[in-house]
Protein backbone atom coordinates (compact mmCIF):
# COMPACT_ATOMS: atom_id res chain seq x y z
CA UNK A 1 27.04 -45.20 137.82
CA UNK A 2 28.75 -47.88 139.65
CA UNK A 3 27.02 -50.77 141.23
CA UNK A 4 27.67 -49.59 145.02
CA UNK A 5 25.56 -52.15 146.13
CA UNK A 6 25.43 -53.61 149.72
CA UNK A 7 24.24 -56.88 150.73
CA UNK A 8 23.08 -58.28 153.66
CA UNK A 9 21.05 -61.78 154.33
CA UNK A 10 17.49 -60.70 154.22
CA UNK A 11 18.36 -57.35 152.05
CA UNK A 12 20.20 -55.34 149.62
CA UNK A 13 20.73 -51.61 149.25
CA UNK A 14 21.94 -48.83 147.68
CA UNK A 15 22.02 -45.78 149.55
CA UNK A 16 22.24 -42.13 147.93
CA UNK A 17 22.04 -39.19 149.84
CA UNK A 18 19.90 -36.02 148.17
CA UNK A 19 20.99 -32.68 149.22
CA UNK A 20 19.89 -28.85 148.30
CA UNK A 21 21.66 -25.69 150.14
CA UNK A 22 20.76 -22.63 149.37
CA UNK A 23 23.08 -19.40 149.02
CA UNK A 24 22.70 -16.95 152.42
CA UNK A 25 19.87 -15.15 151.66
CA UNK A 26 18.74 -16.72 148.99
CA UNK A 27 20.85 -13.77 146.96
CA UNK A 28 20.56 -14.99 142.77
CA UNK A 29 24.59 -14.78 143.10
CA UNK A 30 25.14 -18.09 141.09
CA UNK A 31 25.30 -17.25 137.55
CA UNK A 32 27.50 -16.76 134.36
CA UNK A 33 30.80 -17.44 135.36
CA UNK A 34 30.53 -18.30 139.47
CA UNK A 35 27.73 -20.70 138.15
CA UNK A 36 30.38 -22.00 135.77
CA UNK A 37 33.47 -21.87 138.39
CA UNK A 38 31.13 -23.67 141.24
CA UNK A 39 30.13 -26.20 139.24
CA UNK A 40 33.79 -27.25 138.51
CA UNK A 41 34.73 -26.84 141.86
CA UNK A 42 31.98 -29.54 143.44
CA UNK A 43 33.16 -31.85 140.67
CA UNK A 44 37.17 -31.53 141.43
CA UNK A 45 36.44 -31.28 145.48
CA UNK A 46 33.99 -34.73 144.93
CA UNK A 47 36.65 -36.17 143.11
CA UNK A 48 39.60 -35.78 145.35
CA UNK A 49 37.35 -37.08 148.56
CA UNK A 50 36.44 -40.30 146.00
CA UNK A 51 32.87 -39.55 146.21
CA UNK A 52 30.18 -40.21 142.66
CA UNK A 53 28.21 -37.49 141.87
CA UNK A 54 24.92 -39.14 140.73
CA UNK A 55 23.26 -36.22 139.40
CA UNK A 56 23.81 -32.83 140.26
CA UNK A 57 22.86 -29.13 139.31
CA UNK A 58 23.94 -25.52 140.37
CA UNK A 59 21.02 -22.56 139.71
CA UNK A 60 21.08 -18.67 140.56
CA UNK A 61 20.23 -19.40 144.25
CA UNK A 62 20.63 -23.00 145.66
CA UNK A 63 22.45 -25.99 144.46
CA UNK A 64 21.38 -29.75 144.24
CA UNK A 65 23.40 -32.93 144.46
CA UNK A 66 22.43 -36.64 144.65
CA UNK A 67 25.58 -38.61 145.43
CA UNK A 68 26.81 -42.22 146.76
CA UNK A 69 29.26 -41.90 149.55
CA UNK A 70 30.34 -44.41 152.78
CA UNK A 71 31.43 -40.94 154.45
CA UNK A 72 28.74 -39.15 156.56
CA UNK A 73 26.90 -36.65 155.15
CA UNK A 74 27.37 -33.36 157.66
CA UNK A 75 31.31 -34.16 156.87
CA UNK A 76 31.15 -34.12 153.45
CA UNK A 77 28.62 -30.50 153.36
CA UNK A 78 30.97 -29.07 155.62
CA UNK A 79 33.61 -29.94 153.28
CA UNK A 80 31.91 -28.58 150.12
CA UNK A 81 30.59 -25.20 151.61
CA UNK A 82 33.30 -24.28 152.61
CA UNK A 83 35.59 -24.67 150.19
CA UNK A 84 33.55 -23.63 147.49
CA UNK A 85 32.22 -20.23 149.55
CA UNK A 86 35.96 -19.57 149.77
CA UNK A 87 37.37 -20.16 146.56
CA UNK A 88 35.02 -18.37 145.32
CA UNK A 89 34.60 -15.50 147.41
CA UNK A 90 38.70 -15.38 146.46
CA UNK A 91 38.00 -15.64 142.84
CA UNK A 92 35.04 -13.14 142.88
CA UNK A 93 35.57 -10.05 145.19
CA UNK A 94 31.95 -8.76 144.28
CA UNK A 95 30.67 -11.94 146.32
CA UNK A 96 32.51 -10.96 149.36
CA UNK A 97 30.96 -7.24 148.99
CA UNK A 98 27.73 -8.75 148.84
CA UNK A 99 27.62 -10.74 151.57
CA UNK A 100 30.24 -8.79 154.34
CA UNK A 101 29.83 -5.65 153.05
């Protein structure tokens, strides 16, 4: 954890930002190996933008991710969704039956 921390001349800071998204549906399509392959795609996508991950965890249906960033935060989840929802839609056809048909 890196000591990201801003200060002013009445205060000092550190701001994180929280986030949960949930897969369409809610459909329990995050496990074994997308779970796996998601996981280490949020890590190599936070990387390359420069971003810490804080904490972070990926379950069947929705993912959470507490991170420290100067970038702002509807950016950076536009990013991730949809690179992630593609790569692995790519990597596992049987998402892209469930969810287009």
């Amino acid at each position: 954890m890196s000591t990201d921390i801003r200060k002013g001349s009445h205060t000092v800071s550190r701001l994180t930002c929280h986030v949960v998204w949930v897969t369409k549906y809610r459909f329990k399509v995050l496990k074994g190996d997308v779970q796996k392959r998601c996981r280490e795609l949020l890590i190599q996508i936070f990387e390359v933008e420069g971003i810490e991950i804080l904490k972070g965890v990926v379950s069947s249906d929705h993912m959470h991710i507490e991170y420290v960033s100067k970038q702002n935060v509807s950016t950076i989840l536009k990013s991730l969704k949809g690179r992630t929802s593609r790569k692995l839609q790519m990597e596992f056809p049987e998402l892209q039956a469930r969810y287009w048909g």
